[in-house]
C-alpha atoms as a PDB file:
ATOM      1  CA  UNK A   1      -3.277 -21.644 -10.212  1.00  0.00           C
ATOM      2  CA  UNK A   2      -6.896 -20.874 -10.920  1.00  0.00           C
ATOM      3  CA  UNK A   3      -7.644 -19.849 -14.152  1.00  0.00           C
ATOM      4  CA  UNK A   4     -11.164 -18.713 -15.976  1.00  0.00           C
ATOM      5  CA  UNK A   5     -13.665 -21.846 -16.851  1.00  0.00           C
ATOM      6  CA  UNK A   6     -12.106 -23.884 -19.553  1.00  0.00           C
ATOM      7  CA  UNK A   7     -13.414 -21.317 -22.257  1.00  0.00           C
ATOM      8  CA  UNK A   8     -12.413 -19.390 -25.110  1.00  0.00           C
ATOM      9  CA  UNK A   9     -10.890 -15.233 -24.994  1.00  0.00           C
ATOM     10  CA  UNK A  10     -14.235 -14.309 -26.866  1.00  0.00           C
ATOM     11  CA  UNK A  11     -16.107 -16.275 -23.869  1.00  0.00           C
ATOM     12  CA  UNK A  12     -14.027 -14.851 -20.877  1.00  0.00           C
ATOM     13  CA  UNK A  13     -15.034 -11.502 -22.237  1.00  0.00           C
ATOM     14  CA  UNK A  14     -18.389 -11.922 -22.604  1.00  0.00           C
ATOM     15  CA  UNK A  15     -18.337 -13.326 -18.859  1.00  0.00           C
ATOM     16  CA  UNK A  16     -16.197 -10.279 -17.328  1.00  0.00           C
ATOM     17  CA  UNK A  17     -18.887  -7.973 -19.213  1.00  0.00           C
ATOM     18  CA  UNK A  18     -21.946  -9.550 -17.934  1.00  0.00           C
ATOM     19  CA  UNK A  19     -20.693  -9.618 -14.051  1.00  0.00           C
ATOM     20  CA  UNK A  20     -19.454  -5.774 -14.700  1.00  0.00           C
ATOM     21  CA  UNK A  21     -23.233  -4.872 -16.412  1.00  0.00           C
ATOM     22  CA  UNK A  22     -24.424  -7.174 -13.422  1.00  0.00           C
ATOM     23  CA  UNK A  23     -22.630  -5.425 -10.645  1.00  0.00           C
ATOM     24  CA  UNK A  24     -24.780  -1.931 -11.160  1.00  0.00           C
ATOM     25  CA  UNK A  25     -27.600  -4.332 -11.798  1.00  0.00           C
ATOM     26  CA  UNK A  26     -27.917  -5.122  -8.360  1.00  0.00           C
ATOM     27  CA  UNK A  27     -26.836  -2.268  -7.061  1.00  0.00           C
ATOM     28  CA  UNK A  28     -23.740  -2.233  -5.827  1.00  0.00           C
ATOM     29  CA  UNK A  29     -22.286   0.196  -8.090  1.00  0.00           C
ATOM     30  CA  UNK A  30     -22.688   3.367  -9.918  1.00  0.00           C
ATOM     31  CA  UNK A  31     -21.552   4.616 -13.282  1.00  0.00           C
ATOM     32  CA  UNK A  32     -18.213   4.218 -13.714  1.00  0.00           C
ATOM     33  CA  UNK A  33     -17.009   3.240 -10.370  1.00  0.00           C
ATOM     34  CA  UNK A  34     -15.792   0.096 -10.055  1.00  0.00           C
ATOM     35  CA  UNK A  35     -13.630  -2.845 -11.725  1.00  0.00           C
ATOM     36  CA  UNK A  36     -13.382  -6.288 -12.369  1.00  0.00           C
ATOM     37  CA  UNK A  37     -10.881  -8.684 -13.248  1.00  0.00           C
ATOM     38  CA  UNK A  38     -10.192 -12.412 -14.591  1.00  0.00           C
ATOM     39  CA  UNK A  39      -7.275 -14.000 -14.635  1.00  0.00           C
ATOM     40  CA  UNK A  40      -6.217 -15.065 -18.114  1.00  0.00           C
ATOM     41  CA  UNK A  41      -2.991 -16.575 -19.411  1.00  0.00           C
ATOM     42  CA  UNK A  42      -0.245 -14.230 -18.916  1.00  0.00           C
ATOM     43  CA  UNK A  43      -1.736 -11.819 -17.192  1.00  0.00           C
ATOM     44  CA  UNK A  44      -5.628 -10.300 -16.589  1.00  0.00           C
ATOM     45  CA  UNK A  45      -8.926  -9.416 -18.132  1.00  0.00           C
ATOM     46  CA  UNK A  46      -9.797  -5.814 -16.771  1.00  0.00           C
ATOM     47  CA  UNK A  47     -12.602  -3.707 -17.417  1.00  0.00           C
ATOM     48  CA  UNK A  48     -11.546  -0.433 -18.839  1.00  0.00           C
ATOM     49  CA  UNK A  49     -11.525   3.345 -17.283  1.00  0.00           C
ATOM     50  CA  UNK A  50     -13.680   6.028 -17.378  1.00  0.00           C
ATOM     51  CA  UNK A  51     -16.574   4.220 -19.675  1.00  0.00           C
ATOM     52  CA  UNK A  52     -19.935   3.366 -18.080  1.00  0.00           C
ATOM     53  CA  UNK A  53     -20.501  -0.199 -17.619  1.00  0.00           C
ATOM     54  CA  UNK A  54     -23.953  -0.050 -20.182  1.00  0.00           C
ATOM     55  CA  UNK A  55     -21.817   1.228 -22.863  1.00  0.00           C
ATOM     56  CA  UNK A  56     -19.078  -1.230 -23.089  1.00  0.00           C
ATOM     57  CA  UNK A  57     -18.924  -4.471 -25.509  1.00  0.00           C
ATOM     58  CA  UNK A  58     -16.697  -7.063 -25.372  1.00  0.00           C
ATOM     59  CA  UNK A  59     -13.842  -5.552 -26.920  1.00  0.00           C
ATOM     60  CA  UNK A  60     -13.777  -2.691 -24.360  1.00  0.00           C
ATOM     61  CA  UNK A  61     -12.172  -4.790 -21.900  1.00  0.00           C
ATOM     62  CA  UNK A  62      -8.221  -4.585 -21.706  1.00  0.00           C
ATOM     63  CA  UNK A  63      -5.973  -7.498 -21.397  1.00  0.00           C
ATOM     64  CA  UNK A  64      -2.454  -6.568 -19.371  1.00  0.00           C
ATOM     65  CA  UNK A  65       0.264  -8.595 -18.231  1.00  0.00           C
ATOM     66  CA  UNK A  66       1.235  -8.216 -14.301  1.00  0.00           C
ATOM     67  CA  UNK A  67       2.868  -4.734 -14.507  1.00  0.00           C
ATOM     68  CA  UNK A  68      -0.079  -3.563 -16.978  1.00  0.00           C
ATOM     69  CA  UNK A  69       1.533  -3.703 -20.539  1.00  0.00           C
ATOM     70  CA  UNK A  70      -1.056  -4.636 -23.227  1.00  0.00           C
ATOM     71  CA  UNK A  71      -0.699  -8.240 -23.913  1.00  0.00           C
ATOM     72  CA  UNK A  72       0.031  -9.304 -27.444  1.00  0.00           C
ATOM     73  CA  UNK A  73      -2.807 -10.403 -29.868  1.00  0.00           C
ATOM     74  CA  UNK A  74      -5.282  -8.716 -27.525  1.00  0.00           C
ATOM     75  CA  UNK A  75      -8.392  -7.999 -28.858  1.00  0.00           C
ATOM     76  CA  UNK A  76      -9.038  -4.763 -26.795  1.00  0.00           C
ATOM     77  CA  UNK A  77      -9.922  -1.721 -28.997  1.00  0.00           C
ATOM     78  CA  UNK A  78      -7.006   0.174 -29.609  1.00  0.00           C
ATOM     79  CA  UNK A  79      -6.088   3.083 -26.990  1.00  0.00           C
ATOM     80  CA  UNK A  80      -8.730   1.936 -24.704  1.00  0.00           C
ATOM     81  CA  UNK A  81      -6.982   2.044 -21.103  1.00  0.00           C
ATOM     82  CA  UNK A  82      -7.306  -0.368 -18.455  1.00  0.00           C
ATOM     83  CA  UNK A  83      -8.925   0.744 -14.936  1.00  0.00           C
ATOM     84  CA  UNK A  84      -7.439   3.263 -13.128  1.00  0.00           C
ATOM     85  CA  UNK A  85      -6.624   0.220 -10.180  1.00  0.00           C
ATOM     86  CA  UNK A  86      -5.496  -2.028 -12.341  1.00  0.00           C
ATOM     87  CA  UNK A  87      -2.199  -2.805  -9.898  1.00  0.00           C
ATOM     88  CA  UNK A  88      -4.482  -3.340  -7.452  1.00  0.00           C
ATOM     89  CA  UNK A  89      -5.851  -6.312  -9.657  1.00  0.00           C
ATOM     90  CA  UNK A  90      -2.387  -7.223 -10.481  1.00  0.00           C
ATOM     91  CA  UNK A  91      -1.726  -7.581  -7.449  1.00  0.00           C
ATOM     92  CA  UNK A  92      -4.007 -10.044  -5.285  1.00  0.00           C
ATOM     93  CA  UNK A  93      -3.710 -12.332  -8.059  1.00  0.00           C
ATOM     94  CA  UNK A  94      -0.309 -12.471  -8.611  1.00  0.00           C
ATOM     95  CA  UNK A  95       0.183 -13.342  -4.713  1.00  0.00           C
ATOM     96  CA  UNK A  96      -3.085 -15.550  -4.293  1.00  0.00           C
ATOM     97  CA  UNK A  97      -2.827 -18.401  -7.108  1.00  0.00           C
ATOM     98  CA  UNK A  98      -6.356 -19.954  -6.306  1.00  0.00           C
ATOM     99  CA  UNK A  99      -8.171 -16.801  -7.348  1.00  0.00           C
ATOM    100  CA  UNK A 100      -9.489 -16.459 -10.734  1.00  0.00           C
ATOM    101  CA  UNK A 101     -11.172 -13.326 -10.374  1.00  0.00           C
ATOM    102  CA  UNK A 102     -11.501  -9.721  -8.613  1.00  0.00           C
ATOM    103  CA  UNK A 103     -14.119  -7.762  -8.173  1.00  0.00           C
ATOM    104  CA  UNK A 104     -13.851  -4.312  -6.616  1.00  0.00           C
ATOM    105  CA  UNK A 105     -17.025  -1.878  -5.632  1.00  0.00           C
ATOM    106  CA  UNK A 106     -18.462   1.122  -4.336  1.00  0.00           C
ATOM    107  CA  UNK A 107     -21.391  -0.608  -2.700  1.00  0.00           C
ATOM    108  CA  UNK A 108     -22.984   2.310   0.119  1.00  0.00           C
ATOM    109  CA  UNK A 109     -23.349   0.225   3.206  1.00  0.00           C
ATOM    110  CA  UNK A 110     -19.622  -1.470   3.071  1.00  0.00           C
ATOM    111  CA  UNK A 111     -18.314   1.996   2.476  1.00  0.00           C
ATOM    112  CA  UNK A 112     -20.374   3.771   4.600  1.00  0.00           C
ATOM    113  CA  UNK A 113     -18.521   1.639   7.280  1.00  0.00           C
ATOM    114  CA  UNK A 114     -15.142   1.688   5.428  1.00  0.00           C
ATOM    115  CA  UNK A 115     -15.436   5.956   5.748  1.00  0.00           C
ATOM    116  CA  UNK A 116     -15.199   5.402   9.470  1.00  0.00           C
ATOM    117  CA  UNK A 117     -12.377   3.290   8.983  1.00  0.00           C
ATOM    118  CA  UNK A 118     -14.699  -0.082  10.350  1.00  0.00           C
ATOM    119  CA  UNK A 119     -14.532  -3.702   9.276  1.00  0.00           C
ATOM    120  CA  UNK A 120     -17.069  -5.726   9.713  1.00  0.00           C
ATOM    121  CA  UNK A 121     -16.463  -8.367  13.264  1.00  0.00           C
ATOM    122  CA  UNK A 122     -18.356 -11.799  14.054  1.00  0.00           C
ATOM    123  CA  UNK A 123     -21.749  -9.950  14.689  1.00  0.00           C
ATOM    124  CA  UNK A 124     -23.378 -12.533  12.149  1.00  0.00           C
ATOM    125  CA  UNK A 125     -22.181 -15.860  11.117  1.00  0.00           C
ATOM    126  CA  UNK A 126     -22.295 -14.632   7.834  1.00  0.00           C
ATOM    127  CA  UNK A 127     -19.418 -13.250   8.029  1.00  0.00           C
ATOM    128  CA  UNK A 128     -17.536 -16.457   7.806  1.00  0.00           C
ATOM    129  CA  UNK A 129     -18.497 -16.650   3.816  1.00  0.00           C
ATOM    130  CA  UNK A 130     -15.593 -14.359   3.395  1.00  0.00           C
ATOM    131  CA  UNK A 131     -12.734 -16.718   4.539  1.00  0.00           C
ATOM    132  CA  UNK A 132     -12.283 -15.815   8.245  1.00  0.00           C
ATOM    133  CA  UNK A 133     -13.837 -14.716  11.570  1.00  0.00           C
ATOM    134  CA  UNK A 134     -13.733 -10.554  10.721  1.00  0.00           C
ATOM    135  CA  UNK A 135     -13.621  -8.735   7.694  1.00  0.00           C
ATOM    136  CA  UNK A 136     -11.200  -6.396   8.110  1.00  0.00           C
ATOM    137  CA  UNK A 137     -10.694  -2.549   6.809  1.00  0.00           C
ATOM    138  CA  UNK A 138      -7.688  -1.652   5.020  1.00  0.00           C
ATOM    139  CA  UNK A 139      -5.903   1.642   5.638  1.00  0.00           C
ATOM    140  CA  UNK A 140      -6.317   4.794   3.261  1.00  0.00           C
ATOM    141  CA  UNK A 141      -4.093   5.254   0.320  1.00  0.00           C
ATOM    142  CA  UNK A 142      -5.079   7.156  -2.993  1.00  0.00           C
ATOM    143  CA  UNK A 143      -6.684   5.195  -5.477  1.00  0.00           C
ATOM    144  CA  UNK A 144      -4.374   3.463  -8.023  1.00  0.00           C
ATOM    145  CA  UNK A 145      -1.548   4.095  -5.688  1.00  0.00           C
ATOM    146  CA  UNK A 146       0.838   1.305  -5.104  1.00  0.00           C
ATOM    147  CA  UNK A 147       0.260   1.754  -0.944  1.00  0.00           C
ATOM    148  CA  UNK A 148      -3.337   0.748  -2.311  1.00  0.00           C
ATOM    149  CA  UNK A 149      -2.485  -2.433  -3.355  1.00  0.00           C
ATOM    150  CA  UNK A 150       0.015  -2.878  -1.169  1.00  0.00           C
ATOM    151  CA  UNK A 151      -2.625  -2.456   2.415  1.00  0.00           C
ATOM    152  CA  UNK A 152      -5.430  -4.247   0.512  1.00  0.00           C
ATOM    153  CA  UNK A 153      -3.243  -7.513  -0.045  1.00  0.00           C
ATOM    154  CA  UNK A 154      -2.678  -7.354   3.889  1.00  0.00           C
ATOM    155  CA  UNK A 155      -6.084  -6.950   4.622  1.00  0.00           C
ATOM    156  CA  UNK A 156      -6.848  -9.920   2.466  1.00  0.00           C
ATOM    157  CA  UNK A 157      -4.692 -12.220   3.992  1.00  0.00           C
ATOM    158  CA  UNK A 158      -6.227 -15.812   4.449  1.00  0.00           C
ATOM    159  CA  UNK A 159      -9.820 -14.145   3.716  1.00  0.00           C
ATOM    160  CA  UNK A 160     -11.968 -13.174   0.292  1.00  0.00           C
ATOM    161  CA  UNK A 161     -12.871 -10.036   0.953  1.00  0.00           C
ATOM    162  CA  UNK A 162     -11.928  -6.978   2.729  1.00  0.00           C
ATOM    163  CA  UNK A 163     -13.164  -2.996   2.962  1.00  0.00           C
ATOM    164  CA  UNK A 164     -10.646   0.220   1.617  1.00  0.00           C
ATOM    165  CA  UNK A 165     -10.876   2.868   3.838  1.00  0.00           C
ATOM    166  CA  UNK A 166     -12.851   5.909   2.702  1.00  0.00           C
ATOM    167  CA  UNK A 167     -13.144   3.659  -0.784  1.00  0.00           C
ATOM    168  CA  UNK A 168     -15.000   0.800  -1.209  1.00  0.00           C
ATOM    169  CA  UNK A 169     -14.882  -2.758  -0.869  1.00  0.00           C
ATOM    170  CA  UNK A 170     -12.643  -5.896  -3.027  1.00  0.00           C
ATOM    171  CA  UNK A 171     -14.221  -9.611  -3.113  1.00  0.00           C
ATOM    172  CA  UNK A 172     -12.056 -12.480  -4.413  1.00  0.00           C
ATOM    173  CA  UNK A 173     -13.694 -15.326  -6.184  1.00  0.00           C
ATOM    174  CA  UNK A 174     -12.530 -18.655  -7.767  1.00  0.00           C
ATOM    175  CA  UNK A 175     -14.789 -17.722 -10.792  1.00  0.00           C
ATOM    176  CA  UNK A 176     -16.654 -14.218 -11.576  1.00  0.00           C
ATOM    177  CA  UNK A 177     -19.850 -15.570 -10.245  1.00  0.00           C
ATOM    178  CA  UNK A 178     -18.229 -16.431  -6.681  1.00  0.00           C
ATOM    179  CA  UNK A 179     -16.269 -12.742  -6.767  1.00  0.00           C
ATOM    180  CA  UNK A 180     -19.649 -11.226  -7.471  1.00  0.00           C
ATOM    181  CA  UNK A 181     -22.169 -13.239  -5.099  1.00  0.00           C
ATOM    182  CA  UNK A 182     -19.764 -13.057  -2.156  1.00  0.00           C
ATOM    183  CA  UNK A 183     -19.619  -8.702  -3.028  1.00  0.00           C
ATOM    184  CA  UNK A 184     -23.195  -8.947  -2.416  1.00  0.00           C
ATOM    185  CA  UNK A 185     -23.119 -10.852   0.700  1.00  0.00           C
ATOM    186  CA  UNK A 186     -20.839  -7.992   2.548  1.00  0.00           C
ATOM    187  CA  UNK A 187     -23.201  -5.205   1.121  1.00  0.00           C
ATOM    188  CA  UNK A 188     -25.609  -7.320   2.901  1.00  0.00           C
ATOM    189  CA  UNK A 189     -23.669  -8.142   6.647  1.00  0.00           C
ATOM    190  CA  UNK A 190     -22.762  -4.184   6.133  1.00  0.00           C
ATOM    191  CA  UNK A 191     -25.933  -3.125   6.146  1.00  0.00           C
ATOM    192  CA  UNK A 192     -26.761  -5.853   8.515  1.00  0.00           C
ATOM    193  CA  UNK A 193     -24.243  -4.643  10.971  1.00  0.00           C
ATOM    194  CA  UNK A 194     -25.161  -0.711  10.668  1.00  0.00           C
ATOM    195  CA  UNK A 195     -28.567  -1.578  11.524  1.00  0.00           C
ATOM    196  CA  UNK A 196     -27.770  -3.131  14.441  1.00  0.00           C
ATOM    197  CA  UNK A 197     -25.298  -0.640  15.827  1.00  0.00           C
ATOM    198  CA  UNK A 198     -28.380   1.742  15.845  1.00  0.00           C
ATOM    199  CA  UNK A 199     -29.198  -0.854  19.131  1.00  0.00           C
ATOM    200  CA  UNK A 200     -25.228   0.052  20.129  1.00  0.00           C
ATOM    201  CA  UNK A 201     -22.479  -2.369  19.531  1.00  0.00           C
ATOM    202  CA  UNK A 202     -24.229  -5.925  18.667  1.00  0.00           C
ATOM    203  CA  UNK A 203     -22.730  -9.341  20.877  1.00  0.00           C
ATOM    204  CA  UNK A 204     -19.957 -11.038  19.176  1.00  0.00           C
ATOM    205  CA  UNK A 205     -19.658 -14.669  18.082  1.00  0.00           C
ATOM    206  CA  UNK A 206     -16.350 -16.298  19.418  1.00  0.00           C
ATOM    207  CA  UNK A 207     -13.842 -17.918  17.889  1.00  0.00           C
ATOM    208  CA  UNK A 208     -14.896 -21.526  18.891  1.00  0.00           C
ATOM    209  CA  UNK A 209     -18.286 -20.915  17.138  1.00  0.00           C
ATOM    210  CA  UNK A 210     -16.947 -19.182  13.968  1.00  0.00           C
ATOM    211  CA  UNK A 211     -15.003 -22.075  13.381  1.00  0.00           C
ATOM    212  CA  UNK A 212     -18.000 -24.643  13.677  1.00  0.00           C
ATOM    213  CA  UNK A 213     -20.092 -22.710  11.098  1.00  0.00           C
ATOM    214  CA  UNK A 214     -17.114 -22.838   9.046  1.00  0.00           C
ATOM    215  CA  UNK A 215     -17.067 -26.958   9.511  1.00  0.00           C
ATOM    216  CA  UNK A 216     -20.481 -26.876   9.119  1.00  0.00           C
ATOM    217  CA  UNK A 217     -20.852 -24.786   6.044  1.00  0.00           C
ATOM    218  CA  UNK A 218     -17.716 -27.377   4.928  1.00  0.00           C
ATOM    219  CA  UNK A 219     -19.579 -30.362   5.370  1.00  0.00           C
ATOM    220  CA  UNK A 220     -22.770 -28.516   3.530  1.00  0.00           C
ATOM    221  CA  UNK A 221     -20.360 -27.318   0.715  1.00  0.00           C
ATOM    222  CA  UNK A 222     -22.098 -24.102   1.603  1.00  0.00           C
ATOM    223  CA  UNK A 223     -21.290 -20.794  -0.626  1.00  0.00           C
ATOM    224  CA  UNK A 224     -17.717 -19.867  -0.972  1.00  0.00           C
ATOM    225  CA  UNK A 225     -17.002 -23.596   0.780  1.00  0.00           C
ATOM    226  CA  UNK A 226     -17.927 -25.128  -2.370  1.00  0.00           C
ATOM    227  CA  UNK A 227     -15.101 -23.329  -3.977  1.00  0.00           C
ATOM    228  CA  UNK A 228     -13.260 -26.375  -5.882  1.00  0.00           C
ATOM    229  CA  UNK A 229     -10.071 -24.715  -5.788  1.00  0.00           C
ATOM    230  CA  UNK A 230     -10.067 -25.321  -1.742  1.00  0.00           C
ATOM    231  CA  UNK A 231      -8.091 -28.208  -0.209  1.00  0.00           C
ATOM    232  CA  UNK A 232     -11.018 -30.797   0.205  1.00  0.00           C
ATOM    233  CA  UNK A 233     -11.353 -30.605   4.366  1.00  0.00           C
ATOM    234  CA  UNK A 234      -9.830 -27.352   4.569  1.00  0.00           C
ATOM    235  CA  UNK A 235     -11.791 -24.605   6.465  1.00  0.00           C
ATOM    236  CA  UNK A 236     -10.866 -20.662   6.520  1.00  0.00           C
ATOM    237  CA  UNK A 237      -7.909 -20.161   9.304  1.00  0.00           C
ATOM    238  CA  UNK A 238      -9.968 -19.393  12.390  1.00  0.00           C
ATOM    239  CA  UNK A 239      -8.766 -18.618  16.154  1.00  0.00           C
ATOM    240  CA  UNK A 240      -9.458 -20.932  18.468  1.00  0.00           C
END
């Protein structure tokens, strides 16, 4: 199971607060929107709800256990409340053991194409980065909602990152810098791909050559294929 980098709660926090301050940073996020997560023992770091990202310290972050109880000892100041999709969190890790971290966004290009109910297909061999040949859209459900959760682990199966219909996008990331530099690479294929459907629908890559940029960026140890917590040889599941 992959936990945070062998470092201290005090550490982990200050981590989880720098990739949340570093998420509007770069843009892909606005005020409060947003969350991020860390797997810690028994359960997950979360940044809290309803407080701006420039605002919070260390101790604003809440530590939960799977079904979002307060874990014991935390250090979280008292009554703050963890993010409004905190099962979603919950969730993904709880069913995908090599992720240490979630990272969940309003960026405007990936949900300008998740309001039309669009993933993003093999337009760019980009795409690849986020586990498979597509990155798929899941269906709507209301935010903090069970169904949520429920369609976004679908969507995420054997891939890193997916988009929420009429929502957002989620990234998955053996560490908080992975979560967050693969979030920015499907703001970027987003955009990339509304651009060129202003040409009409863009050529797709097949199967066959998805599947050698995935060998190759194995070989290379290329982005999320240097992920340690991958089966050495093992490439994202791609059709043949």
């Amino acid at each position: 199971m992959a936990m945070a980098d062998g470092c201290g709660p005090l550490d982990q926090r200050r981590a989880l607060l720098s990739a949340a301050q570093g998420l509007n940073a770069c843009g892909l996020n606005q005020g409060t929107a947003g969350n991020l997560s860390l797997r810690i023992p028994g359960g997950l770091l979360i940044t809290p709800s309803s407080l701006p990202y420039e605002q919070m310290g260390p101790e604003d972050l809440v530590a939960i256990d799977p079904q979002g109880r307060p874990l014991a000892d935390s250090a979280t100041t008292t009554g703050r409340a963890p993010s409004s999709e905190w099962r979603l969190h919950a969730d993904i890790l709880a069913r995908r053991p090599e992720i240490a971290a979630v990272v969940h966004c309003h960026s405007v290009h990936a949900t300008a194409l998740a309001c039309h109910g669009r993933g993003i297909p093999p337009f760019h061999y980009m795409v690849v980065q986020a586990g498979g040949p597509d990155i798929r859209c899941a269906g709507y459900a209301t935010f903090g909602s069970q169904e949520l959760s429920d369609l976004a682990v679908a969507a995420l199966r054997e891939r890193r990152a997916c988009l929420l219909a009429h929502h957002g996008q989620v990234t998955l990331g053996s560490s908080l810098e992975q979560a967050l530099a693969l979030a920015v690479e499907v703001e970027t294929l987003a955009q990339m791909y509304l651009q060129a459907l202003q040409l009409g629908e863009p050529p797709l890559l097949s199967g066959e050559e998805m599947e050698e940029v995935a060998e190759q960026m194995q070989r290379r140890h290329y982005g999320a294929f240097s992920d340690p917590a991958a089966p050495p040889g093992q490439s994202p599941d791609l059709p043949r």
